[in-house]
Protein backbone atom coordinates (compact mmCIF):
# COMPACT_ATOMS: atom_id res chain seq x y z
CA UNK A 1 43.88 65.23 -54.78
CA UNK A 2 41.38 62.81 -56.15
CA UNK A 3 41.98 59.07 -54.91
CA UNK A 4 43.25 56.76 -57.64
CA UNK A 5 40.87 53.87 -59.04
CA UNK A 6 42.05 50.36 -58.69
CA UNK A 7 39.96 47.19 -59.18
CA UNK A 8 39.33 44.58 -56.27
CA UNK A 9 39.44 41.68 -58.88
CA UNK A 10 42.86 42.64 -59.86
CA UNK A 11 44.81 43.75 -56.38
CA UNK A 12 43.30 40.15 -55.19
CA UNK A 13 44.50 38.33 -57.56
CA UNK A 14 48.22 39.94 -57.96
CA UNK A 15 48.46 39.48 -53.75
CA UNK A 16 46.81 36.00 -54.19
CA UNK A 17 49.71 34.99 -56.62
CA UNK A 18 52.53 37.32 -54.85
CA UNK A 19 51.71 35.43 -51.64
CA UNK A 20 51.42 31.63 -53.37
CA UNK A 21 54.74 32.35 -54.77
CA UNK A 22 56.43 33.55 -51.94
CA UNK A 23 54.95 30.89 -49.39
CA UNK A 24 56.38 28.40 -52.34
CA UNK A 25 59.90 29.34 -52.44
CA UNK A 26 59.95 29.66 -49.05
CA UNK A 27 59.21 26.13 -48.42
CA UNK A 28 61.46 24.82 -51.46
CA UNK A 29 64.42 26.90 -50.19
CA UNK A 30 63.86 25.94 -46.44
CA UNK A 31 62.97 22.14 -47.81
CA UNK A 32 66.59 22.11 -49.92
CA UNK A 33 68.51 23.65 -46.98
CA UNK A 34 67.05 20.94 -45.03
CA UNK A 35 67.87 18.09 -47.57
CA UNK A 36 71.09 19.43 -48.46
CA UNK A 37 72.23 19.28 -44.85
CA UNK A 38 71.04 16.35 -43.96
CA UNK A 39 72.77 14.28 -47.41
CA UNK A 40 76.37 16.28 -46.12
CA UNK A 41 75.50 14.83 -42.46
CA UNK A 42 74.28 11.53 -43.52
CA UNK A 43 77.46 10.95 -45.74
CA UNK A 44 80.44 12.44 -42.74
CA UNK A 45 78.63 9.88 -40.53
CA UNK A 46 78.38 7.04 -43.31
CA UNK A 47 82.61 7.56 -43.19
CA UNK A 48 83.16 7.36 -40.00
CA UNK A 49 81.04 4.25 -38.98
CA UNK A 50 82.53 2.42 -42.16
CA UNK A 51 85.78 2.85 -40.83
CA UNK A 52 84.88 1.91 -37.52
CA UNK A 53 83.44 -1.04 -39.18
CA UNK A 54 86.11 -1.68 -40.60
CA UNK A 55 88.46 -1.57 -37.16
CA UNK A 56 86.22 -3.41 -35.59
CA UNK A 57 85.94 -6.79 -38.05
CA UNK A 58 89.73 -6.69 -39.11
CA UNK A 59 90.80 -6.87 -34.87
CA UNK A 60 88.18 -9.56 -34.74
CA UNK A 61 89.60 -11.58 -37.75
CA UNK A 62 92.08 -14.85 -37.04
CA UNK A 63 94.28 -13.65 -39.09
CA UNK A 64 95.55 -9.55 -40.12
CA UNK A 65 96.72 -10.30 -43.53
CA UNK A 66 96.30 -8.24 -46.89
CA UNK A 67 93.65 -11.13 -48.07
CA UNK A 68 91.84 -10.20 -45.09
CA UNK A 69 92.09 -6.75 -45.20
CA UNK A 70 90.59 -7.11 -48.97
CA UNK A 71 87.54 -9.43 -48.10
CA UNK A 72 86.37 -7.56 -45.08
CA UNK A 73 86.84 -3.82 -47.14
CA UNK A 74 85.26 -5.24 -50.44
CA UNK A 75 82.35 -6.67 -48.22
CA UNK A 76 81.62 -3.36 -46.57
CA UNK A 77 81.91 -1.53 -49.56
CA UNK A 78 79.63 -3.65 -50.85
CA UNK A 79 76.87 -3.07 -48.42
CA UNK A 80 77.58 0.44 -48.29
CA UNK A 81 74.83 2.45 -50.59
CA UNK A 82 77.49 5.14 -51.96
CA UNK A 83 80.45 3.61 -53.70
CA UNK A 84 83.45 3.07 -51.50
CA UNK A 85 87.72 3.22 -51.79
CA UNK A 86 89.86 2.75 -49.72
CA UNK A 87 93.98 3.12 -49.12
CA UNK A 88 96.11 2.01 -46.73
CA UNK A 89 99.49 2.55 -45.49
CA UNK A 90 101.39 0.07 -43.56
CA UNK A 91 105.05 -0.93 -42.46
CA UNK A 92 105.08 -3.44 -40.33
CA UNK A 93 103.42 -5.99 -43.17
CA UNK A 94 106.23 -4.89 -45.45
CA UNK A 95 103.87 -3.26 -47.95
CA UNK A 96 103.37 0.45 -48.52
CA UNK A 97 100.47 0.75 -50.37
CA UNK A 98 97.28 -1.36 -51.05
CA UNK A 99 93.97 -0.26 -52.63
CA UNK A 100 90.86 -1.99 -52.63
CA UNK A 101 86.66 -1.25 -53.09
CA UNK A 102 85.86 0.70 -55.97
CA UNK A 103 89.75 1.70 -56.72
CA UNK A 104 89.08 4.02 -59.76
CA UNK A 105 88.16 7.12 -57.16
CA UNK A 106 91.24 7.15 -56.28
CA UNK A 107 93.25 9.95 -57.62
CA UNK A 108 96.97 10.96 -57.20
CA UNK A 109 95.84 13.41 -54.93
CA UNK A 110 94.50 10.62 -52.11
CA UNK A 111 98.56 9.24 -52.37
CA UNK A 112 99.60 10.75 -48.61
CA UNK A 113 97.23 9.97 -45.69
CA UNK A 114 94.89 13.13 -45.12
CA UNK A 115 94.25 14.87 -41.38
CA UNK A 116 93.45 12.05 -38.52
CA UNK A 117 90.19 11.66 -37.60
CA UNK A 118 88.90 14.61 -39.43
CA UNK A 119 86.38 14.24 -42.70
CA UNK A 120 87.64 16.30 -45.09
CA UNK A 121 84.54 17.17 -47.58
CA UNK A 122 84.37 18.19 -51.38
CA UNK A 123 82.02 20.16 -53.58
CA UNK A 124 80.76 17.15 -55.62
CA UNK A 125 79.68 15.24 -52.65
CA UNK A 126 82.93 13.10 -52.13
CA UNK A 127 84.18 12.20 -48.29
CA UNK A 128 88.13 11.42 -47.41
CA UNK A 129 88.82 10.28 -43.91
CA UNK A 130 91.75 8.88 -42.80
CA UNK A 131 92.37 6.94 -39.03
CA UNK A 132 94.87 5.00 -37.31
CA UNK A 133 94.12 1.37 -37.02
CA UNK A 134 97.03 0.58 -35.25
CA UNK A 135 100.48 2.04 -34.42
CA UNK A 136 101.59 0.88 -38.27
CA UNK A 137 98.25 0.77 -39.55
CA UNK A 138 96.72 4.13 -41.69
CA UNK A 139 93.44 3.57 -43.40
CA UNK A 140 92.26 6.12 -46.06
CA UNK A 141 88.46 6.04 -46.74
CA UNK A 142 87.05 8.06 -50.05
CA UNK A 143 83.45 7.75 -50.04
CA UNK A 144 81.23 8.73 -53.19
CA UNK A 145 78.12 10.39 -52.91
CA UNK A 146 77.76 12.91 -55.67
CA UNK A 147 74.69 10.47 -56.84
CA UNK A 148 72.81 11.79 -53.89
CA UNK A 149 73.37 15.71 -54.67
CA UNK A 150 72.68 14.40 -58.48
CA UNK A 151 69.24 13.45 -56.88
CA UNK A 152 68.52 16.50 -55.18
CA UNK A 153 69.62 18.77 -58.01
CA UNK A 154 66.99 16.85 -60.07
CA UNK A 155 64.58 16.79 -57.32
CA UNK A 156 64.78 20.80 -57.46
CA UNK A 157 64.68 21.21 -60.70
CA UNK A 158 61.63 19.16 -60.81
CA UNK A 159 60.34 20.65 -58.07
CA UNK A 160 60.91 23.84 -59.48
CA UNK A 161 59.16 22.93 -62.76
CA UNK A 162 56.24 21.91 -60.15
CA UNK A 163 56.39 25.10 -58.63
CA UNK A 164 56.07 27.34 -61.58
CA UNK A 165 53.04 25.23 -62.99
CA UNK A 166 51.64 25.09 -59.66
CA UNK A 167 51.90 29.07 -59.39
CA UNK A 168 50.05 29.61 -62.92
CA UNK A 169 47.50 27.07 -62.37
CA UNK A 170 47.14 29.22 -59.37
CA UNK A 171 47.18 32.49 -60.66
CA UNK A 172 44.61 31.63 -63.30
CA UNK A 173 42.16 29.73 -60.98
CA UNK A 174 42.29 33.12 -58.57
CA UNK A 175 41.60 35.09 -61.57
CA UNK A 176 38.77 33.28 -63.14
CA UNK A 177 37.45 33.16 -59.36
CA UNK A 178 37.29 37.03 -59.14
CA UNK A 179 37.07 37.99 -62.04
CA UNK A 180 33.99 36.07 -61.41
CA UNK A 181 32.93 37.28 -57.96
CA UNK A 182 33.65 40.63 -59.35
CA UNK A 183 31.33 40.76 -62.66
CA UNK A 184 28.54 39.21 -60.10
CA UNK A 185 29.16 42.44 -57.86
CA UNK A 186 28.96 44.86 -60.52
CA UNK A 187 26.15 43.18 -61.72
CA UNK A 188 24.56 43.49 -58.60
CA UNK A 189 25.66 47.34 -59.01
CA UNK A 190 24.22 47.68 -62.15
CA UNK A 191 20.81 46.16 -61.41
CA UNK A 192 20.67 48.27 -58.22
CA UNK A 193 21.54 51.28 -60.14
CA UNK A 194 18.47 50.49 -62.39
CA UNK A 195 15.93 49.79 -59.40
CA UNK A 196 13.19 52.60 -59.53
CA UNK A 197 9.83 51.22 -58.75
CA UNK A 198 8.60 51.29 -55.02
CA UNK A 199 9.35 47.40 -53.96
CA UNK A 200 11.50 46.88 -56.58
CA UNK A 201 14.36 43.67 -55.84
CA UNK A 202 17.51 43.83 -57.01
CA UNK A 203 17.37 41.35 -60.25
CA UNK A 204 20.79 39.35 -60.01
CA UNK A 205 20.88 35.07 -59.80
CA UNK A 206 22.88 34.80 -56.64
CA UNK A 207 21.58 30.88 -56.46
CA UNK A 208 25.08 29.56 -56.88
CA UNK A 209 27.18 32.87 -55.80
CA UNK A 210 29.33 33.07 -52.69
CA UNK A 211 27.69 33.71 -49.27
CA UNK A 212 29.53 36.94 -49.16
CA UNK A 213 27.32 38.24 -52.48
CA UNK A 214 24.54 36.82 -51.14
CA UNK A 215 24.92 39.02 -47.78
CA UNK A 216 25.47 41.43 -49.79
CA UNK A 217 22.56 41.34 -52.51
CA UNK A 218 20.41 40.69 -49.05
CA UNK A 219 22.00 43.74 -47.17
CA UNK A 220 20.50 45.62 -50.67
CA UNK A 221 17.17 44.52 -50.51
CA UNK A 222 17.08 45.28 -46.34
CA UNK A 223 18.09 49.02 -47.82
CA UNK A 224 15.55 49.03 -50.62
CA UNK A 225 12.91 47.95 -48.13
CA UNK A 226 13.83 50.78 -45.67
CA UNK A 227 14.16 53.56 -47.94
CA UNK A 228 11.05 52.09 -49.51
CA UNK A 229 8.96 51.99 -46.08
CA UNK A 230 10.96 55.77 -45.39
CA UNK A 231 9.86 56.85 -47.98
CA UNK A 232 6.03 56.10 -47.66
CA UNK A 233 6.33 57.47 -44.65
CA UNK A 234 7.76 61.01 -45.62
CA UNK A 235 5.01 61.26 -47.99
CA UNK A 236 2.44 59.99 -46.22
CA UNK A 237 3.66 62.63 -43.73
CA UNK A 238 4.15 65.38 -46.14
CA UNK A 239 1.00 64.63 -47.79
CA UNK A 240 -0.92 64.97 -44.21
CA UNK A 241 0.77 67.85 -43.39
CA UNK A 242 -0.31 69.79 -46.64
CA UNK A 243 -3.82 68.78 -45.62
CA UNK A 244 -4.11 69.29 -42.10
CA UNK A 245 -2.31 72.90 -42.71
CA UNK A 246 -3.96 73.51 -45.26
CA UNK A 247 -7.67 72.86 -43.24
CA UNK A 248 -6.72 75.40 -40.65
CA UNK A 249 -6.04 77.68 -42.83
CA UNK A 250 -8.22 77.78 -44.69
CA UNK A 251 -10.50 78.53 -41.96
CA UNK A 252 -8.36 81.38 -40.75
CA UNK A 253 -9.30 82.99 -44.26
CA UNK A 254 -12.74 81.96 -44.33
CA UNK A 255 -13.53 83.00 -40.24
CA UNK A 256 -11.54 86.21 -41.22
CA UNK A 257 -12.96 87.38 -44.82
CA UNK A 258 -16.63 86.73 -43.18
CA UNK A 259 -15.62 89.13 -40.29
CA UNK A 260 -14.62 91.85 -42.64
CA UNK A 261 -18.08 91.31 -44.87
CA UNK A 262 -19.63 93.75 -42.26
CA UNK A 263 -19.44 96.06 -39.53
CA UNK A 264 -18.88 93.74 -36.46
CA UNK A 265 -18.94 95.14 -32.68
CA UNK A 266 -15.49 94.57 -30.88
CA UNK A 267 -16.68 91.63 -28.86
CA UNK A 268 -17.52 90.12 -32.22
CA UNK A 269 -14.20 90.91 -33.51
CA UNK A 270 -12.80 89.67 -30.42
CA UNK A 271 -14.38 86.36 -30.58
CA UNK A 272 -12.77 85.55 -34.14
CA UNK A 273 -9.29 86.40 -33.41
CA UNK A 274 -9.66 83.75 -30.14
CA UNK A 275 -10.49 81.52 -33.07
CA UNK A 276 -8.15 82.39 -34.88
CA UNK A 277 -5.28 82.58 -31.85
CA UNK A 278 -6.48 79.23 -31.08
CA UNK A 279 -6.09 77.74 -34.59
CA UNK A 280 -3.00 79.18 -34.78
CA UNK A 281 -1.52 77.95 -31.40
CA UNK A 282 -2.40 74.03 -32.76
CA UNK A 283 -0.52 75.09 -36.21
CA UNK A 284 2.57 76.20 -33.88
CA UNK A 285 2.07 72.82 -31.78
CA UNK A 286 2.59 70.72 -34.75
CA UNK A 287 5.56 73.25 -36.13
CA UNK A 288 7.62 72.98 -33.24
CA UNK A 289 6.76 68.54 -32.64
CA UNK A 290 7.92 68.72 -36.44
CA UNK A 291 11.01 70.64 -36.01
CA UNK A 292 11.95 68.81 -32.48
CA UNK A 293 11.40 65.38 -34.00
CA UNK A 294 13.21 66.25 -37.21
CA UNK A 295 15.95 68.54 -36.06
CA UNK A 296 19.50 67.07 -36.61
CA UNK A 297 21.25 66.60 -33.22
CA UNK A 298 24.74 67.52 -32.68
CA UNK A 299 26.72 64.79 -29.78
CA UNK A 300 29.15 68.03 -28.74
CA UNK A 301 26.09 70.41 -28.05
CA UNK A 302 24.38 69.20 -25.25
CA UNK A 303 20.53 70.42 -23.84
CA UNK A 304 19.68 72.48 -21.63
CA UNK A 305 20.23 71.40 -18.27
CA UNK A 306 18.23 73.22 -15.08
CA UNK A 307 16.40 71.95 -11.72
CA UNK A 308 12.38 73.25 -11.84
CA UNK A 309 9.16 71.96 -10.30
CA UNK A 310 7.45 69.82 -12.72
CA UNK A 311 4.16 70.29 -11.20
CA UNK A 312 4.45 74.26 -11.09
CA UNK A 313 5.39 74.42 -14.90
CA UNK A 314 3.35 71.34 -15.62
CA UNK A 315 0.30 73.45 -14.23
CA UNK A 316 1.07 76.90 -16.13
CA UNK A 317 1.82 74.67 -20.10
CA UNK A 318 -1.33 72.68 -19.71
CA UNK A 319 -4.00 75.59 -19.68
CA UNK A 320 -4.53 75.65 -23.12
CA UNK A 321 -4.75 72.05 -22.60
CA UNK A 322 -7.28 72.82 -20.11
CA UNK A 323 -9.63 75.13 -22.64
CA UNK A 324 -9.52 71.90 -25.52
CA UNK A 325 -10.86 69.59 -22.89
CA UNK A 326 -13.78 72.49 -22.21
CA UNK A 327 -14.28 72.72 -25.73
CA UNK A 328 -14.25 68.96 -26.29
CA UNK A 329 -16.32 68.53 -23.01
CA UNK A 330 -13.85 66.25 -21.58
CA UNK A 331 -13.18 66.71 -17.59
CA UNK A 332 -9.16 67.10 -16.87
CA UNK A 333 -8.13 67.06 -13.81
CA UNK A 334 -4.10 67.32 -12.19
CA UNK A 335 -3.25 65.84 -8.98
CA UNK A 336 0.22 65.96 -7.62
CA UNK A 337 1.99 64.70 -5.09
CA UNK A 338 5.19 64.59 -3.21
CA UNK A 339 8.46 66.69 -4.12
CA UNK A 340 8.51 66.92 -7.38
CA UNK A 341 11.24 69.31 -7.98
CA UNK A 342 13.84 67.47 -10.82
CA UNK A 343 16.88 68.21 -12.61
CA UNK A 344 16.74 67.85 -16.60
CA UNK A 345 15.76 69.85 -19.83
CA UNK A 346 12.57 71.45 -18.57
CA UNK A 347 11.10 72.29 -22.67
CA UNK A 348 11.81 68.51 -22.90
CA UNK A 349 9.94 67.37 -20.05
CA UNK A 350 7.18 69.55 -20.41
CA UNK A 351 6.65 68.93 -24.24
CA UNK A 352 6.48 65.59 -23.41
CA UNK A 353 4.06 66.34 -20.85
CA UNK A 354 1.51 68.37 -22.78
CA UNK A 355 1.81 65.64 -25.51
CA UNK A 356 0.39 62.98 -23.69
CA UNK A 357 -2.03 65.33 -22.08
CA UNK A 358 -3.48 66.21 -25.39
CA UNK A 359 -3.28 62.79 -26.91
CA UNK A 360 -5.63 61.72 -23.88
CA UNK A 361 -8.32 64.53 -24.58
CA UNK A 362 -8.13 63.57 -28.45
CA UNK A 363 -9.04 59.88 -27.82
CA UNK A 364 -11.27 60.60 -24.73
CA UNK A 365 -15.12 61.06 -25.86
CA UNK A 366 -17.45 63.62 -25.13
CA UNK A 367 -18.17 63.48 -20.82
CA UNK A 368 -15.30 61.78 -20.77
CA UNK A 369 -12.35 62.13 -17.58
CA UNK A 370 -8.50 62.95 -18.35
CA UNK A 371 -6.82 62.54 -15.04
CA UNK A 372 -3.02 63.70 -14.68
CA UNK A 373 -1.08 62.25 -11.24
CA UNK A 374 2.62 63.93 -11.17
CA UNK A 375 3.97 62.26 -8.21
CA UNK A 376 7.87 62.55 -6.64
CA UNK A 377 9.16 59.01 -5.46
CA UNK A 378 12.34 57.44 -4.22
CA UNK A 379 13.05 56.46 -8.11
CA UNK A 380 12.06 59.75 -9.82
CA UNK A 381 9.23 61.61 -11.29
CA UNK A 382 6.46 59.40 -12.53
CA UNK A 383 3.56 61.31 -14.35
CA UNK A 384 0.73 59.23 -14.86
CA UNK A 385 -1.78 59.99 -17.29
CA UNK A 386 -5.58 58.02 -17.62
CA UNK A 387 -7.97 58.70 -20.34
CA UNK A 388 -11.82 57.26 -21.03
CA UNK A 389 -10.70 56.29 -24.55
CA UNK A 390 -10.90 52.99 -26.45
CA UNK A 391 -7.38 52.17 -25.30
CA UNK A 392 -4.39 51.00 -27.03
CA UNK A 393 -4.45 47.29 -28.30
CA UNK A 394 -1.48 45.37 -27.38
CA UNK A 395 -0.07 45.36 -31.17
CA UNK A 396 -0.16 48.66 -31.65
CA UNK A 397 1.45 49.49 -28.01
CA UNK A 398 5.01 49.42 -29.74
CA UNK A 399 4.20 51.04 -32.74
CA UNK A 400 2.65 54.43 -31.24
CA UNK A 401 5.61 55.72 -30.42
CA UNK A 402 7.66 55.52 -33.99
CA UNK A 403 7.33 58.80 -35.35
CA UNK A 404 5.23 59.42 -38.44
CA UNK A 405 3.31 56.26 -37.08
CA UNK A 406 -0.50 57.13 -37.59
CA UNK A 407 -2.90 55.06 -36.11
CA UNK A 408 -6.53 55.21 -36.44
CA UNK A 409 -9.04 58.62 -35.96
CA UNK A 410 -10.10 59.33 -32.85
CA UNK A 411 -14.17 59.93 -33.12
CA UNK A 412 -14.06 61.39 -36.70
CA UNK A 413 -11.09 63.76 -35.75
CA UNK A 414 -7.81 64.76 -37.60
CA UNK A 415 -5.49 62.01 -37.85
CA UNK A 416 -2.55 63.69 -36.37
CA UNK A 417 1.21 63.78 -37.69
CA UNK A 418 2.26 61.09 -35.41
CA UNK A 419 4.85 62.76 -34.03
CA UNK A 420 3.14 63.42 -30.14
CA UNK A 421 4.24 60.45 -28.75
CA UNK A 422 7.44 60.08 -30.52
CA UNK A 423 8.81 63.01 -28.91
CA UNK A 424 7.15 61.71 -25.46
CA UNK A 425 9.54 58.62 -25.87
CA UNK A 426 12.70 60.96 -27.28
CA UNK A 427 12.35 63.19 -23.79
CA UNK A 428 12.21 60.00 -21.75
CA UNK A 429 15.16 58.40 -23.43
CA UNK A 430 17.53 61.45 -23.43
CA UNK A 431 17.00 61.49 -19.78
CA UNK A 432 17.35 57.71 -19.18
CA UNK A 433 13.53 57.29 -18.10
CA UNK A 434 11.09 55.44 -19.65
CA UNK A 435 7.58 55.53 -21.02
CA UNK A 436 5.36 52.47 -20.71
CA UNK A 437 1.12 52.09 -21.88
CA UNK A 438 -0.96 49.84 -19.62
CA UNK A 439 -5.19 49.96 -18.90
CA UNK A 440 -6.31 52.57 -17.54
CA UNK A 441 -9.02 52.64 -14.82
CA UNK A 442 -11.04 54.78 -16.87
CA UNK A 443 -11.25 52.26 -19.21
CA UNK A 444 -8.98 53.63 -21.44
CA UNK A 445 -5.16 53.72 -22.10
CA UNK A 446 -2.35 54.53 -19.34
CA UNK A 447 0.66 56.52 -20.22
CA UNK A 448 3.27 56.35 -17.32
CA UNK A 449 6.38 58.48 -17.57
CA UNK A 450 9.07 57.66 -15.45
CA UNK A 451 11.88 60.01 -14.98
CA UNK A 452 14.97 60.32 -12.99
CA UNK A 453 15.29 63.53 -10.53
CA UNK A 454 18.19 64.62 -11.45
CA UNK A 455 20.94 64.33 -14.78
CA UNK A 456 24.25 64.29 -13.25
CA UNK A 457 25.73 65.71 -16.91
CA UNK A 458 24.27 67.57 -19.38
CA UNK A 459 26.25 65.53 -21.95
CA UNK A 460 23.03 62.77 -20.94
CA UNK A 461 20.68 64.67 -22.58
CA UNK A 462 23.00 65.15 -25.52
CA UNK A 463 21.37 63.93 -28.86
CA UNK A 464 22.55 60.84 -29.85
């Protein structure tokens, strides 16, 4: 089932409006819950304290008459913010009813005192408390604050008309916004897609864009520049492959079609295929560095794991190591010490081995020493190997060990693949050792390999 398209600018913009409108209402309907409670609050304690008001100044006036009763109600009611009525009901001053304050709230249906002491509220905002003054004594108060909830219905419906304009000024500021972050990306797509040249950048202003574009359009050329410098080195490496297999080869053919111009004696015959066997064991070298460097390595299928003596196999891998240094009149020599019996992937170890090995007779000049010191210690295996070469400059001591990294010739020789002492580094890794280069005695470069005795799982040496 293939996966549905949807567009970034789009989803970000609907969630960016879908969230600004919900956090909106959310705050007006929390804000008018608030409001709306606090105006019914405000207004059942605004009756009650006018009445106690009014209790309080009439017992505290010389006289308890109806003129009195009239001046102190018509002066609160005229303080009081809300309009105010009142009613009362009396016997002992030989009248039933009197009305004073703003007397045209009072309807028929405020004619009988309401519940004691109890505010009895109504939809439009109106209050009605009634409370015993004194044993004859009834006071009715109607209090008047629809104006308030007139406010706050206005307030929302202004705030509502706020709300919505605030929303789609919103909604078309967020577009605009990715709509423009968007075209910049697929801009930034559609130059990449158009990038062909070696070195090429990708060609997009990102002077005033976002940082985020810019990380990206950086993040781009980081991956242009590797694939770039990967790819220079894949064909510097194929390139140098086709020659150097091609050399040997070619002198398979030519040492063989000039031993088959004539009638040779066997010894003769002999002496080419050595040649020839010797030719061909450097072409299977390179083959198998190639194919361990390059293989793909599977984390659930782990190496090899088995305890040997590094010295024993060390001494039986490096005797065709021992016939190059004849040939190239270098001296080799293997010393060994201690127990140097380890745990670990032995073809590893000893490829690792042979590379450096060879990589000192290749620098090393004519009458030149390779010495090899495989010594067991308290923290491991250390393999120590000194050439008479030109060394290995401190810049270049980093370098060496990338593979396809080809330095300079050694003495006019083949270049190499520069894959010898990547694979020496890969070994030492896997088992949790390490390589390091210093000077050499000799006057040349020091390889020391330092490696742990034993690999507790084989899931160490697992490629990574």
């Amino acid at each position: 089932m293939s996966a549905r398209n949807w567009s970034l600018s789009r989803r970000l913009t609907l969630w960016f409006v879908l969230g600004t409108t919900g956090f909106a209402l959310t705050m007006a309907a929390v804000t008018a819950v608030y409001v709306f409670d606090s105006i019914e609050h405000e207004l059942d304690v605004l009756a009650e304290n006018r009445l106690k008001e009014l209790r309080v100044r009439l017992l505290g006036a010389p006289t308890q008459n109806a003129e009195d009763f009239d001046r102190i109600a018509n002066e609160i009611a005229s303080a009081s913010p809300d309009p105010l009525a009142w009613r009362v009901w009396s016997v002992a001053w030989g009248w039933v009813e009197h009305d004073c304050g703003a007397k045209e709230l009072l309807e028929p249906e405020f004619d009988k005192p309401g519940p004691k002491d109890r505010t009895v509220r109504f939809e439009d905002g109106r209050r009605w408390r009634t409370e015993v003054l004194q044993d004859d004594l009834q006071v009715g108060l109607l209090l008047d604050g629809s104006a308030r909830f007139e406010r706050l219905r206005s307030f929302q419906v202004w705030a509502g008309s706020v709300l919505v304009v605030a929303v789609a000024a919103s909604s078309l500021v967020s577009f605009f916004l990715m709509r423009r972050a968007s075209r910049l990306l697929k801009s930034v797509a559609d130059s990449a897609r158009r990038v062909r040249e070696p070195g090429s950048r990708v060609d997009v202003d990102v002077t005033h864009a976002p940082d985020e574009i810019r990380e990206v359009v950086d993040a781009l050329h980081e991956l242009l520049a590797n694939v770039h410098a990967a790819t220079e080195r894949h064909r510097v490496l194929y390139a140098s492959m086709a020659h150097e297999l091609r050399a040997p080869i070619q002198n398979l053919m030519g040492a063989t079609e000039v031993a088959l111009l004539s009638r040779r004696d066997g010894e003769a015959y002999r002496k080419v295929l050595v040649s020839n066997l010797e030719e061909l064991r450097e072409l299977g070298d390179a083959i198998d560095n190639l194919m361990t460097i390059c293989a793909p390595r599977e984390p659930q299928k782990a190496a090899p794991v088995e305890e040997f003596d590094v010295v024993d196999q060390a001494r039986l891998r490096l005797e065709r190591e021992g016939l190059r240094a004849e040939r190239a009149g270098v001296e080799l020599h293997i010393d060994a010490h201690g127990d140097t019996r380890m745990r670990g992937d032995r073809e590893s170890v000893l490829r690792a081995l042979r590379n450096l090995v060879a990589n000192a007779i290749e620098w090393s000049p004519k009458g030149g020493q390779v010495q090899v010191e495989i010594a067991g210690t308290d923290a491991g295996i250390v393999a120590v190997v000194d050439d008479s070469g030109p060394g290995v400059p401190q810049a270049l001591r980093e370098r060496i060990f990338d593979p396809f990294y080809r330095g300079p010739s050694a003495h006019g020789r083949r270049v190499g693949y520069g894959l010898g002492l990547a694979i020496v580094k890969d070994a030492a890794t896997r088992h949790s050792g390490h390589i390091e280069i210093e000077t050499s005695p000799l006057g040349g470069a020091r390889f020391r390999l330092t490696l742990p005795r034993r690999t507790e799982s084989a899931h160490e040496l697992a490629a990574e």
